[in-house]
N, C-alpha and C. Protein backbone atom coordinates (compact mmCIF):
# COMPACT_ATOMS: atom_id res chain seq x y z
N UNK A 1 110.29 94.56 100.16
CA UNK A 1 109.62 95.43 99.23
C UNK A 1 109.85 96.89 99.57
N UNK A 2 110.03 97.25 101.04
CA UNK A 2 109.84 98.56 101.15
C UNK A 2 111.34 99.00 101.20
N UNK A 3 112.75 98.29 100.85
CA UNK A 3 113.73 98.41 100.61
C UNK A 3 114.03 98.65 99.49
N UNK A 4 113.37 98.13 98.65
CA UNK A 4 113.32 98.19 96.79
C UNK A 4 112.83 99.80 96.51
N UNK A 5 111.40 99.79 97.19
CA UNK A 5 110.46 101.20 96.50
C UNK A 5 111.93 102.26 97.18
N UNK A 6 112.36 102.60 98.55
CA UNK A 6 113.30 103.40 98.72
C UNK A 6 114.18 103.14 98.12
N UNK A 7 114.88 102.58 97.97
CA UNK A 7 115.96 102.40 96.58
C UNK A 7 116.02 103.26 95.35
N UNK A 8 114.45 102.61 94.83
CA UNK A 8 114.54 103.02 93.31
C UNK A 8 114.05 105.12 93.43
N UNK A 9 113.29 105.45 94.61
CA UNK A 9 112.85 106.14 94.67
C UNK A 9 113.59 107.19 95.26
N UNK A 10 114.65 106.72 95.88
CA UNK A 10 116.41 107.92 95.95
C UNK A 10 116.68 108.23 95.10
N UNK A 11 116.85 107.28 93.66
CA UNK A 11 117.41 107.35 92.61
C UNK A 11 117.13 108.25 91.44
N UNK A 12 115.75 108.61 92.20
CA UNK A 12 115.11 109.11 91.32
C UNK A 12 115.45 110.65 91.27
N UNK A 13 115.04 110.98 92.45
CA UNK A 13 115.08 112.08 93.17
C UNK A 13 116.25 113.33 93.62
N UNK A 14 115.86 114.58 93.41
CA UNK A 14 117.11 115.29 93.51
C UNK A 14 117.64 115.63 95.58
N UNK A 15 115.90 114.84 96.14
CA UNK A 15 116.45 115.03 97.23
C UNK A 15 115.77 113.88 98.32
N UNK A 16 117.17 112.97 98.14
CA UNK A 16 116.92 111.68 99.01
C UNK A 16 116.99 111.26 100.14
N UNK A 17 117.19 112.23 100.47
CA UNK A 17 116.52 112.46 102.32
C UNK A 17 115.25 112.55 102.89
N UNK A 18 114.45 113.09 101.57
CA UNK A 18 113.08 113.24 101.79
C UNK A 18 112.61 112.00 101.52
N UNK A 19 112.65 110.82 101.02
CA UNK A 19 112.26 110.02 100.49
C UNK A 19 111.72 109.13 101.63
N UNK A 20 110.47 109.04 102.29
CA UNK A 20 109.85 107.97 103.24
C UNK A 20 109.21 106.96 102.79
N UNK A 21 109.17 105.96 103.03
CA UNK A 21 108.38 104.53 102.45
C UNK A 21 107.28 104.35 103.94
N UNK A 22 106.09 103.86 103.64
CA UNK A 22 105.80 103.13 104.95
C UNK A 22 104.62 102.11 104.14
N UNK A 23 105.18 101.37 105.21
CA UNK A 23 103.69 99.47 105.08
C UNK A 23 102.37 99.95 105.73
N UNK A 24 101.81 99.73 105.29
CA UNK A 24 100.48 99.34 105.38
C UNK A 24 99.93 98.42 105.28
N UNK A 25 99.26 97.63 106.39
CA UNK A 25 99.43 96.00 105.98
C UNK A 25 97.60 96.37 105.84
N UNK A 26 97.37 95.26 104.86
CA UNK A 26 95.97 95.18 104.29
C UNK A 26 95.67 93.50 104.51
N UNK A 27 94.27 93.34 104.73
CA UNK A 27 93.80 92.12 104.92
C UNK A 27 94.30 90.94 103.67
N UNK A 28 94.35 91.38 102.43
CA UNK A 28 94.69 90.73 101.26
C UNK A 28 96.34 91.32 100.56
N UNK A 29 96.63 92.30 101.24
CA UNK A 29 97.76 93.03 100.46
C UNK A 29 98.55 93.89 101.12
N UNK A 30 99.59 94.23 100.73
CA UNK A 30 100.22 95.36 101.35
C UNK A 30 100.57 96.49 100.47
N UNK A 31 100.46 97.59 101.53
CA UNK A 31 100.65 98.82 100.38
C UNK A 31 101.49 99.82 100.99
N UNK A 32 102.07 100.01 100.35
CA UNK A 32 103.80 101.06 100.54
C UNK A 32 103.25 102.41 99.59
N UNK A 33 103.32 103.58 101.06
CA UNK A 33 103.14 104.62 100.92
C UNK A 33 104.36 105.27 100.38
N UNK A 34 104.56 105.96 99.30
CA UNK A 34 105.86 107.10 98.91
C UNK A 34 105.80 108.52 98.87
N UNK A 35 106.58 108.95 99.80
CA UNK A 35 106.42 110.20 99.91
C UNK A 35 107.69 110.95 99.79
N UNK A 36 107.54 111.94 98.70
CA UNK A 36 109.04 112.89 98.54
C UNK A 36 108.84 114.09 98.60
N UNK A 37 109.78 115.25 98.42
CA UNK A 37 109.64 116.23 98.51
C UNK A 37 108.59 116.78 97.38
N UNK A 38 107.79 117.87 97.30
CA UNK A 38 107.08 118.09 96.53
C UNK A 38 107.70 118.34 95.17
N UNK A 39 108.97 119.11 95.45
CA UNK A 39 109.73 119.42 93.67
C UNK A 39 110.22 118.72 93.50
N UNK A 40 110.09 117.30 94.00
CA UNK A 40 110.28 116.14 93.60
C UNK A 40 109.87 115.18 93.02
N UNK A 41 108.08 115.28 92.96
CA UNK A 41 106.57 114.75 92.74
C UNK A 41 106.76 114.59 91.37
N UNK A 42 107.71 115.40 90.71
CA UNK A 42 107.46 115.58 89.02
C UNK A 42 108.05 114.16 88.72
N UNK A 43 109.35 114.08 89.26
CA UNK A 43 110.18 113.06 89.20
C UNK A 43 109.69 111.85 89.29
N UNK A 44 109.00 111.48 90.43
CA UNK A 44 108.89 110.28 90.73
C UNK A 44 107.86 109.55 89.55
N UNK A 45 106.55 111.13 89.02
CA UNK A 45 105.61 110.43 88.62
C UNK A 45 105.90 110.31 87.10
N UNK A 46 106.82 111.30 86.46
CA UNK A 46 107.16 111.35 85.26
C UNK A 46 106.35 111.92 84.01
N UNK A 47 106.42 111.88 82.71
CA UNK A 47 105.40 112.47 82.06
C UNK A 47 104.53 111.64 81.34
N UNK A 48 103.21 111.55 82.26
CA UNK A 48 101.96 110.50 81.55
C UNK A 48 101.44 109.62 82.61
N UNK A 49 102.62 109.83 83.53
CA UNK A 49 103.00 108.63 84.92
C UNK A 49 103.63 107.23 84.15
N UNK A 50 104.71 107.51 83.60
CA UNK A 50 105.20 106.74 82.92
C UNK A 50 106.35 105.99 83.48
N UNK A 51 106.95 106.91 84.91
CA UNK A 51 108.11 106.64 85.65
C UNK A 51 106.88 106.16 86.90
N UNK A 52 106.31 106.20 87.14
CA UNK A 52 105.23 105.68 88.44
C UNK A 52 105.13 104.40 88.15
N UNK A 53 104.56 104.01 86.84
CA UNK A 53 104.03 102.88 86.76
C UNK A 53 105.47 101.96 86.60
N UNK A 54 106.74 102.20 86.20
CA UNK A 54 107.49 101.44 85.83
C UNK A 54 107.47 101.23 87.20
N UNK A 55 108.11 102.00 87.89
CA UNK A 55 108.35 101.60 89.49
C UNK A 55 107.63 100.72 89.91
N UNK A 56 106.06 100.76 90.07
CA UNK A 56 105.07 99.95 90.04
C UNK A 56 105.00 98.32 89.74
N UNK A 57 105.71 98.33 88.61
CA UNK A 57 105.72 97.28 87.81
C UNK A 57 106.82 96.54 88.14
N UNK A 58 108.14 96.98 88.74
CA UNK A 58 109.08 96.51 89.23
C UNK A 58 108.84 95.56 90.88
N UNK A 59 108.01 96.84 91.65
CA UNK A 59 107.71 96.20 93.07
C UNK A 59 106.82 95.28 92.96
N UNK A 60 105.96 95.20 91.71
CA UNK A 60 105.06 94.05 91.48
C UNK A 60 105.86 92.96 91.15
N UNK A 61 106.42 92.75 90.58
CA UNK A 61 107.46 91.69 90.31
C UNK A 61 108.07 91.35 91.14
N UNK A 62 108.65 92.02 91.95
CA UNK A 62 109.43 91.51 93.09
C UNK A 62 108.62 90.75 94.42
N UNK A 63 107.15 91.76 94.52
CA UNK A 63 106.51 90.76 95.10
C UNK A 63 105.71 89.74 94.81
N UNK A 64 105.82 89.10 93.16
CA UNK A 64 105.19 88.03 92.79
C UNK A 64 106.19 87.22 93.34
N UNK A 65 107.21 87.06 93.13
CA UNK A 65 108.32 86.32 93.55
C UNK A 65 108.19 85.73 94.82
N UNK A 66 108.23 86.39 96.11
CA UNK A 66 107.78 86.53 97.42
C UNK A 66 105.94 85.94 97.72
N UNK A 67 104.80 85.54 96.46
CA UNK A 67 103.87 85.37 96.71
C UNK A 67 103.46 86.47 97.55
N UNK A 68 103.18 87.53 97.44
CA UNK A 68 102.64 88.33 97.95
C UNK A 68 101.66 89.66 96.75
N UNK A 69 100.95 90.27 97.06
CA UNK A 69 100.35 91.30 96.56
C UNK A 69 100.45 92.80 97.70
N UNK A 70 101.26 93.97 96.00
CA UNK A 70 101.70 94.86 96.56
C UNK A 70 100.76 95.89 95.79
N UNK A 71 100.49 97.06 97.12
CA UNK A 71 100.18 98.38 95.74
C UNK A 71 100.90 99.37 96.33
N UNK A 72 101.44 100.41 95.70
CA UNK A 72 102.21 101.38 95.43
C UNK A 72 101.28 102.57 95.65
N UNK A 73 101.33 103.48 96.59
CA UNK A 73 100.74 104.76 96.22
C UNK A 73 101.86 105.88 96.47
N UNK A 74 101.72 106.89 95.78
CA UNK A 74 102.73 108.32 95.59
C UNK A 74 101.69 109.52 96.37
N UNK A 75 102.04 109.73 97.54
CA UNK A 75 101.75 110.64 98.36
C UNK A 75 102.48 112.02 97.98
């Protein structure tokens, strides 16, 4: 999962060096922190958070697959 969110979240971005993922393991879930450069923040979240949630919706899928529960937060 935390190969996917960095993936999609280089892609996004004009600067993918900044791009950190980290786990957070939760009693019921895990949650992958994203953090980019700030003039980057626009990017990731999009207009409405319309590019957040797709992302979202992708790592959710990938971890239904895996039986697992993921949440996504944008630091």
């Amino acid at each position: 999962m935390k190969e996917l969110l960095e993936v999609l979240a280089k892609a996004l971005v004009d600067q993918p060096e900044a791009v950190e993922v980290s786990e957070v393991e939760g009693e019921k879930s895990l949650i992958l922190e994203l953090k980019v450069a700030p003039e980057d923040m626009g990017k990731v979240i999009g207009k409405q958070g319309r590019i957040a949630k797709a992302v979202r919706t992708v790592v959710k899928a990938a971890a239904v697959r895996e039986g697992k529960k993921v949440i996504v937060e944008i630091i």
